[in-house]
Every structure is written in C-alpha cells, then in structure tokens.
Protein backbone atom coordinates (compact mmCIF):
# COMPACT_ATOMS: atom_id res chain seq x y z
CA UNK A 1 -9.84 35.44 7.88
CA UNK A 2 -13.06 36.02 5.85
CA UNK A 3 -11.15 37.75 3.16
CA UNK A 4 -8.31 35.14 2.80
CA UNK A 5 -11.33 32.65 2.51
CA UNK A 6 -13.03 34.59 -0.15
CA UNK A 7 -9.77 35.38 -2.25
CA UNK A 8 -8.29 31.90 -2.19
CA UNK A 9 -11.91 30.87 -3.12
CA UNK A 10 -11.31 32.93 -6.26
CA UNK A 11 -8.01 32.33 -6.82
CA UNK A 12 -8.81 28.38 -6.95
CA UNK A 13 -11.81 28.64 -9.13
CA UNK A 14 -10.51 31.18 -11.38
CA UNK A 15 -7.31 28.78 -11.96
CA UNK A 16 -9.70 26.11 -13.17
CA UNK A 17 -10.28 23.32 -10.72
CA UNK A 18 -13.18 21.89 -11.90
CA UNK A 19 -14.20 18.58 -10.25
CA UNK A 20 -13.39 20.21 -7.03
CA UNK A 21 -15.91 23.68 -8.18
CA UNK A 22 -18.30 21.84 -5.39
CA UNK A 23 -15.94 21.91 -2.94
CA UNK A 24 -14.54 25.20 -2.90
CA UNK A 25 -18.37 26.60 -2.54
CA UNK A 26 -18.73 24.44 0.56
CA UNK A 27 -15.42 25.83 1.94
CA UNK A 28 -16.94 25.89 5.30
CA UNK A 29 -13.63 25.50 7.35
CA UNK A 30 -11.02 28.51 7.91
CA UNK A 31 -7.44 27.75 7.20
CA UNK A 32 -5.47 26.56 10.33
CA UNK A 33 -2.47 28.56 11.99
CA UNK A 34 0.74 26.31 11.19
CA UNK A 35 4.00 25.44 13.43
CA UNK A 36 7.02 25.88 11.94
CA UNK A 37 10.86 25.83 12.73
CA UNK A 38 13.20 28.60 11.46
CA UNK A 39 16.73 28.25 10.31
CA UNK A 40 18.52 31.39 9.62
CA UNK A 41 22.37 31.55 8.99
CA UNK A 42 24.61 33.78 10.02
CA UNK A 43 24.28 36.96 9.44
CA UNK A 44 21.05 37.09 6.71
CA UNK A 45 19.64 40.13 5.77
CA UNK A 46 16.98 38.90 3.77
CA UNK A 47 13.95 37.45 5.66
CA UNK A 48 11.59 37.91 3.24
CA UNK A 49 12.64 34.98 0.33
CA UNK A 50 12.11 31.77 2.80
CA UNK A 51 12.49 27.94 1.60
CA UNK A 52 9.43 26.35 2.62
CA UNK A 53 9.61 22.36 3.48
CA UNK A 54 6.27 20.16 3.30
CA UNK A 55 6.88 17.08 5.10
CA UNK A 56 4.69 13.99 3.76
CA UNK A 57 2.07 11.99 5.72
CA UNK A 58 2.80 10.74 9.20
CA UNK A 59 5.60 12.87 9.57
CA UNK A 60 6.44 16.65 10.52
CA UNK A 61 8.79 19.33 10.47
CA UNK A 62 11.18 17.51 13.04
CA UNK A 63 12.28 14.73 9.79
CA UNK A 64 13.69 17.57 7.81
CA UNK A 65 15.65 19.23 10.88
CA UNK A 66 19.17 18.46 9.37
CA UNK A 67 18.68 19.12 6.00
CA UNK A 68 16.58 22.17 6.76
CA UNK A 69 19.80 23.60 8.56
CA UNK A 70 22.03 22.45 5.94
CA UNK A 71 19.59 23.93 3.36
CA UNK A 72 19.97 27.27 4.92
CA UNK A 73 24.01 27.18 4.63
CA UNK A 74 24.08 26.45 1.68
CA UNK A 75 21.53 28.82 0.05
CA UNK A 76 22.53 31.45 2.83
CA UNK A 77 18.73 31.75 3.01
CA UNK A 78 15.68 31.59 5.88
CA UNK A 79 14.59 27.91 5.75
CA UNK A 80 10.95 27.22 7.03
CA UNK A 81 9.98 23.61 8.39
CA UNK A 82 6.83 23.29 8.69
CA UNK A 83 3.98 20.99 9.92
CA UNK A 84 0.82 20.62 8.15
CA UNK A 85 -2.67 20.81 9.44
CA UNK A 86 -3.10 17.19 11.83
CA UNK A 87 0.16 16.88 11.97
CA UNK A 88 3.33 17.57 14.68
CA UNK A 89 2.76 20.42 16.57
CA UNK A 90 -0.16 21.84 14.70
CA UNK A 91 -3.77 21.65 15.21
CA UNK A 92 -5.95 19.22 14.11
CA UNK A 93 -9.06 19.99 11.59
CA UNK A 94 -11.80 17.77 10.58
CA UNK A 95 -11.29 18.39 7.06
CA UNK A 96 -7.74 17.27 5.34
CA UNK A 97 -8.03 17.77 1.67
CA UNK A 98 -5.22 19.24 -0.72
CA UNK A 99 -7.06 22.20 -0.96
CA UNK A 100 -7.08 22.74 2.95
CA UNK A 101 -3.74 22.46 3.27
CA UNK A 102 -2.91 25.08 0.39
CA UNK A 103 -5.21 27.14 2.09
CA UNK A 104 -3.03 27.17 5.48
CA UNK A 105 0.44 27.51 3.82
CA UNK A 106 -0.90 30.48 1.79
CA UNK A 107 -2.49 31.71 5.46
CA UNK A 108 0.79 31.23 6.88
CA UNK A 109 2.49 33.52 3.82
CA UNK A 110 0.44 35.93 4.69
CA UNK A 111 1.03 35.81 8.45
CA UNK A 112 4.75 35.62 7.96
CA UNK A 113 4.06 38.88 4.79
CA UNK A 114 5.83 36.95 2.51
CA UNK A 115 5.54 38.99 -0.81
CA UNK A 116 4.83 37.11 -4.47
CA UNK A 117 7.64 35.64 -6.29
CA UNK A 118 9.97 35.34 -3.69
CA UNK A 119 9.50 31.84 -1.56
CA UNK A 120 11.01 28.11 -2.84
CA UNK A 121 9.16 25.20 -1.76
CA UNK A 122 9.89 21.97 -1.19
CA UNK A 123 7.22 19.48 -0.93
CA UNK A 124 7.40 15.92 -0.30
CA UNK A 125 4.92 13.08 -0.97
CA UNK A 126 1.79 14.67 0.42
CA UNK A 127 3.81 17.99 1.05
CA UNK A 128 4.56 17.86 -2.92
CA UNK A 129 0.52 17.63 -3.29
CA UNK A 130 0.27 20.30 -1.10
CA UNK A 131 2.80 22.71 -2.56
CA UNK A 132 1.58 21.97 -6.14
CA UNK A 133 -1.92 22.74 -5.45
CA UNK A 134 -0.72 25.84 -3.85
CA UNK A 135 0.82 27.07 -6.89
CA UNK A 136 -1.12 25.78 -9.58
CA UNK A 137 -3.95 27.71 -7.50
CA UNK A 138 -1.36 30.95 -6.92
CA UNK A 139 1.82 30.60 -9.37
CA UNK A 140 2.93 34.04 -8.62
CA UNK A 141 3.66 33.28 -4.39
CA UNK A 142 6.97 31.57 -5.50
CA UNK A 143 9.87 31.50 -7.78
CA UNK A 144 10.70 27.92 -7.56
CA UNK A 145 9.79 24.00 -6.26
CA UNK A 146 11.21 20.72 -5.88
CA UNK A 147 8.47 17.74 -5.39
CA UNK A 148 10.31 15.06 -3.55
CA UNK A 149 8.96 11.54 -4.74
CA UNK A 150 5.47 12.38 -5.75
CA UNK A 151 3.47 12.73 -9.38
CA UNK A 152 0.41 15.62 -9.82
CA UNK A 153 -0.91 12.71 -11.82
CA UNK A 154 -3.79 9.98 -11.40
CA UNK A 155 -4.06 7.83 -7.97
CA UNK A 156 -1.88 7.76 -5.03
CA UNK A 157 0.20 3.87 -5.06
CA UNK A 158 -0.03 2.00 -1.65
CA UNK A 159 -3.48 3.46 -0.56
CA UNK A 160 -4.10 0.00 1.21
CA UNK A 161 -1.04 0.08 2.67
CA UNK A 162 -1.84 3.37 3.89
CA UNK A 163 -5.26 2.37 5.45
CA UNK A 164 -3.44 -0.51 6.65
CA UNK A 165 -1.48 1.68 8.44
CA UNK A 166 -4.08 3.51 10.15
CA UNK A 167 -5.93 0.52 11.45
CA UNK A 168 -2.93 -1.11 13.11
CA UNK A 169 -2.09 2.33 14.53
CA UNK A 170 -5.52 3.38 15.79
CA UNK A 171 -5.55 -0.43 17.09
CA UNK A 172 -2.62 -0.07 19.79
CA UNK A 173 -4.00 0.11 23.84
CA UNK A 174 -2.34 3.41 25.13
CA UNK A 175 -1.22 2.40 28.54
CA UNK A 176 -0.64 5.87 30.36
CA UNK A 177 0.96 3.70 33.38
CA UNK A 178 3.80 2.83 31.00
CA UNK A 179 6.60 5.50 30.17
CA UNK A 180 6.96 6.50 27.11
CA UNK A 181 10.08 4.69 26.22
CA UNK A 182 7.98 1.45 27.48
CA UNK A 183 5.00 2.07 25.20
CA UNK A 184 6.79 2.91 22.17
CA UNK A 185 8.46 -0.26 22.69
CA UNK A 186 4.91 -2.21 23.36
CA UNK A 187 3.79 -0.57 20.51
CA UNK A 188 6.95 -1.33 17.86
CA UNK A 189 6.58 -5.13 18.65
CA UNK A 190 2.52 -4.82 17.96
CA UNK A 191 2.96 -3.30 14.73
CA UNK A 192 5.26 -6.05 13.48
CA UNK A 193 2.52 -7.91 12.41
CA UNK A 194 1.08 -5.41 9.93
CA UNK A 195 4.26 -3.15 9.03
CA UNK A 196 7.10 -5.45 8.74
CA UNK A 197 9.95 -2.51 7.50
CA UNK A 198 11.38 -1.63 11.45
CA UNK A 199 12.20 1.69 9.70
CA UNK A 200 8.99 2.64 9.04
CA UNK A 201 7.89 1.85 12.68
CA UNK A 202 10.43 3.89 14.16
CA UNK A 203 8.99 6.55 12.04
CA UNK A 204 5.24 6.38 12.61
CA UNK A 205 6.35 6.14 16.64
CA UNK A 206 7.81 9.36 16.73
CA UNK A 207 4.33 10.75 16.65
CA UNK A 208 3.57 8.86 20.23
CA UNK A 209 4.14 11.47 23.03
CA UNK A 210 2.91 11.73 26.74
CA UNK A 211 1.94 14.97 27.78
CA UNK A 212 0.46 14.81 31.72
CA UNK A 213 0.58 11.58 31.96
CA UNK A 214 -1.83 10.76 28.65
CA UNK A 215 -0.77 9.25 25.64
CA UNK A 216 -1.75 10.78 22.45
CA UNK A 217 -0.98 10.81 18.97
CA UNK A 218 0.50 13.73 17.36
CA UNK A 219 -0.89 13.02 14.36
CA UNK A 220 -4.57 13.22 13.48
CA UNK A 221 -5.22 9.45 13.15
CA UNK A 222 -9.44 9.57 13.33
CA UNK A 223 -9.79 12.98 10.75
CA UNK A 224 -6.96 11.76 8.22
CA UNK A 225 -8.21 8.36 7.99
CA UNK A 226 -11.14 9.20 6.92
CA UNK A 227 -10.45 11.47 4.19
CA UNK A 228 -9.58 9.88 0.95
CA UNK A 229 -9.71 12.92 -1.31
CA UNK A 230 -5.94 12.71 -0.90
CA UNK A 231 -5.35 9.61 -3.19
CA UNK A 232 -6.18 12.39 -6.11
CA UNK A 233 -5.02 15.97 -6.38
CA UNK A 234 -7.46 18.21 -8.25
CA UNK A 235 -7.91 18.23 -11.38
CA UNK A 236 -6.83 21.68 -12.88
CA UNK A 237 -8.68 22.46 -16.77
CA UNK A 238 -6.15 25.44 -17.85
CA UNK A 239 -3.67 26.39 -14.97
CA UNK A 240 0.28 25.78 -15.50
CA UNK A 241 2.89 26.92 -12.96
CA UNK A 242 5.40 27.92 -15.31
CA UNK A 243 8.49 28.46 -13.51
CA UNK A 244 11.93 26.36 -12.85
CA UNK A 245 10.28 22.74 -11.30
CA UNK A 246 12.37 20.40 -10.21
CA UNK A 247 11.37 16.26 -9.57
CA UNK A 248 13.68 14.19 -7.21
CA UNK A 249 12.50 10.91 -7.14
CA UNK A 250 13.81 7.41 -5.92
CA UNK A 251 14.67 4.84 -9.05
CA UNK A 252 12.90 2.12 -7.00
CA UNK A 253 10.09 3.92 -5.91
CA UNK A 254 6.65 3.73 -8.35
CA UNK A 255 5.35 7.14 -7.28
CA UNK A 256 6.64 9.11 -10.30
CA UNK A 257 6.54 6.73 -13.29
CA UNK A 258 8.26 7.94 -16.29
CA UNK A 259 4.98 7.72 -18.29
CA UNK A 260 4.15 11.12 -16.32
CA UNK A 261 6.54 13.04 -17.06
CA UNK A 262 4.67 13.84 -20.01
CA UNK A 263 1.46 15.03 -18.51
CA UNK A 264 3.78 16.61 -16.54
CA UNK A 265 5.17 19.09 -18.49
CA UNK A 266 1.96 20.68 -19.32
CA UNK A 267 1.25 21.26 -16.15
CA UNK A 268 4.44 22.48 -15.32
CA UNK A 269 6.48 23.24 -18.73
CA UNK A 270 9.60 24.36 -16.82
CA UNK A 271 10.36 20.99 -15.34
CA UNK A 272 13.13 18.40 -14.43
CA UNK A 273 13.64 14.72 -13.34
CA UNK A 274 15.95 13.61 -11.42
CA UNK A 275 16.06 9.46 -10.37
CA UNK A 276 18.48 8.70 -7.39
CA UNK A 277 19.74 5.42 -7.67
CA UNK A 278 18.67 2.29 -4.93
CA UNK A 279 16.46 4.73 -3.62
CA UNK A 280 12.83 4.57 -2.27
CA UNK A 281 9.80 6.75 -1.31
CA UNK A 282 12.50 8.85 1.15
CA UNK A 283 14.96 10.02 -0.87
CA UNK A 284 16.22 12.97 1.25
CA UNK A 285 16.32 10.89 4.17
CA UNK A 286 17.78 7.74 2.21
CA UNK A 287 20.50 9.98 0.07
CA UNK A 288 21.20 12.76 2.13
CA UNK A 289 24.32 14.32 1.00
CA UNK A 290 23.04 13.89 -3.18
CA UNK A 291 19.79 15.79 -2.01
CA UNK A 292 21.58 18.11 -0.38
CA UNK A 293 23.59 18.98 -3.28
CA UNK A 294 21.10 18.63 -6.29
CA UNK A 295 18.80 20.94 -3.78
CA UNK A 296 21.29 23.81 -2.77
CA UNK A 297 22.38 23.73 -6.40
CA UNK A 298 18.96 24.16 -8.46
CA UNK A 299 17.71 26.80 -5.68
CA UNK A 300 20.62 28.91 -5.57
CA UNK A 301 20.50 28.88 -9.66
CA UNK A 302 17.06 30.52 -9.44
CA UNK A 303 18.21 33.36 -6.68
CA UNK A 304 21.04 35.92 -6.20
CA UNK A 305 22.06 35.52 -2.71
CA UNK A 306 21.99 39.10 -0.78
C-alpha cells in the first residue's frame, strides 16, 4: 500500500494540481478496499477491459443494478458497480475528498490488474468528480468516460440543500424496537418537512438497514457531512484527458450549464454534450432506455468487442 500511496502522490502532483499541492503531502490516509457488483454476459472472454460505474452521493452500486446488466449486453463487456468509500457496502473513512476517492478506484484497478488504456468509466454527479479526478490525475488507466449530470467546473449547485439533507437525516430517532419496514416508514413521514420530493426520500431510505437488531446508516452521514472539499474539484494547472468524453446531462437540471462547455474542452478536448429533454439531476434513472442507448452506442464506438 505504501507504494500505491507514493506513486499516486506523484502521479497527482506531477499532473498539476496545485491548490490541492498541500493536501497530497498530508496524504495521511491509505486508499480504502471497495465493494463492487460484477456483470458478465454470456460467454466473455475478455475480463480485463471492465466498465466502471460511480454512483453519486447518497447512493451506491445497488441504483445502477439494471442498467449495469443491460450495459454489459449490450457492450458484451464486464460491467463493474461499484460503491465508493462511506458509501453501500464499503467502509467508511474519515477523510472524503475527490482525491480519496480516486485514490481507491485506482487501488481497486490495481487489485482487480486492470492494465492502462483499457477500462470505460462512468461517473455520475459525485462519481463524475471522482472519475475525472482519476483521469485527469492518470489519463492513460482508461480509453473512455461518460460524466452523468455533473461539470469539472466552479461550485457544486444545491450545497444547502445538501447540508439540509444531512441534518434532517442525522436528526431521525433510530428505534431498533421497530422493524425495518416500520422505521423507514417513521422516518419517510419525518423527512417531509425538510425534503418535500417523496422520490428523493425513497432514495436516501434505502441506505437505512438493521443488522442484529441495530439500525444504522449505510452511508457515512457524520464523516461526509463534514467534508466540504467536495463542492470544488481540484484545480488542475496543465493536465487534459484527451480521449473520447462524453456529457449526458438533464435539460432541466443546472449542474452542467452551457457556459462550461467551454472550459470544458480544455480540459477535456475530445468531448460531447448531450441534454435529455424534461430531465433532472438523474438522468439514467429518469430516461432509462435513451441512456441506455446513447451509452452502449458511444462505448462500443471506442472498443472492438472480442
């Protein structure tokens, strides 16, 4: 572990982050070892060119379960779900920056020896973050990426929302006498009050489990809410990743505003932009079937299936 620390100490500062030079010297915590979910079809032969997913924050691996399946049809290629660090079933760290998380996906390459230029990623909202820092930091570990619904540029929308979020969540009385279908239901009518969308409810819930007899959260709440270097990525001076990038973003969502696409494209020259239509901050999960298709397309342009 001391060498991956050192060389992805390197690698970053050699790529040129400079507000976060500090940082990287004070690297005090290892990379984490990372759950994931495999989908293989039928019948592959190649195991070593896997589609990584990202999930974004609150969620996990489980959230991209169809499409990761679907995504593996249709590319005929090993699909990788995974869940980040304080998330699902992985563990939880003290430390949640950008920069921690590329260091555990780029631990978890090497775990899984994934050789350079052979891995797709797909990263969305804080997974995009994630991914991008990972190969702005290391262009040559993949061939490809899709960022779902999230800019490399400036300040993170909805950060109050977001804390918001964490309050009412960390304010809920875990009753281990309920079951859990009780306190998930005690809990969805006490979040009304601060998160009206039921949607989004139902989705923060699904990280409430009971495991011998205890409730917990699956998700981090007291480590993540407490870091806010993830309303910025880090700022890179001279690094590009200069291969086939594509943007899928929802037309009514303000997380990748057109005036980007211009910093953009220095920062990754080989860029598109695609806007669904009536579509938020989810649009895999809100457009299924047009993700599905602009996905499977775009990765299987940039590989020859074996």
């Amino acid at each position: 572990m001391a060498k991956f620390k050192s060389l992805l100490t390197s690698n970053l500062l050699t790529c040129g982050f400079s507000r976060i030079h500090q940082r990287v010297q004070d690297l005090s915590a290892l990379p984490v070892s990372l759950a994931y979910a495999s989908y293989d079809p039928e019948g592959l032969n190649d195991k070593t060119s896997p589609i990584f997913i990202l999930h974004g924050l609150f969620g996990s691996k489980l959230n991209w379960n169809t499409m990761a399946k679907n995504l593996s049809l249709n590319t005929n290629r090993r699909v990788l779900a995974v869940d980040l660090r304080n998330h699902g079933e992985s563990p939880h760290a003290a430390s949640h920056t950008y920069l921690d998380l590329a260091a555990d996906i780029k631990y978890l390459m090497d775990e899984l020896g994934i050789e350079p230029n052979k891995s797709s990623f797909i990263g969305h909202s804080m997974g995009g973050r994630a991914a991008m820092t990972l190969l702005l930091a290391n262009p040559e570990l993949a061939r490809d990426l899709i960022v779902v619904d999230i800019s490399p540029i400036g300040a993170l929308p909805h950060v109050e929302s977001q804390l918001k979020i964490y309050s009412a969540l960390k304010a809920i009385r875990l009753e281990d006498s309920l079951s859990l279908a009780e306190m998930r239901k005690k809990a969805f009518d006490a979040l009304e009050k601060d998160i009206q969308n039921e949607g989004l409810r139902k989705f923060l819930l699904v990280n409430l489990i009971k495991e011998k007899d205890k409730f917990r959260w699956k998700i981090n709440l007291n480590g993540i809410s407490k870091e806010r270097n993830l309303e910025l990525m880090p700022e890179f001076v001279d690094a590009t990743f200069d291969k086939p990038t594509l943007f899928l973003c929802g037309e009514r969502s303000d997380y990748v505003p057109h005036d980007h696409h211009k910093k953009i494209y220095k920062i990754f020259p080989k860029s598109r932009f695609e806007y669904f239509q009536d579509t938020g901050h989810l649009p895999h999960a809100e457009r299924p079937e047009q993700f599905l298709r602009v996905a499977s397309e775009f990765l299987n342009k940039n590989y020859t299936v074996k």
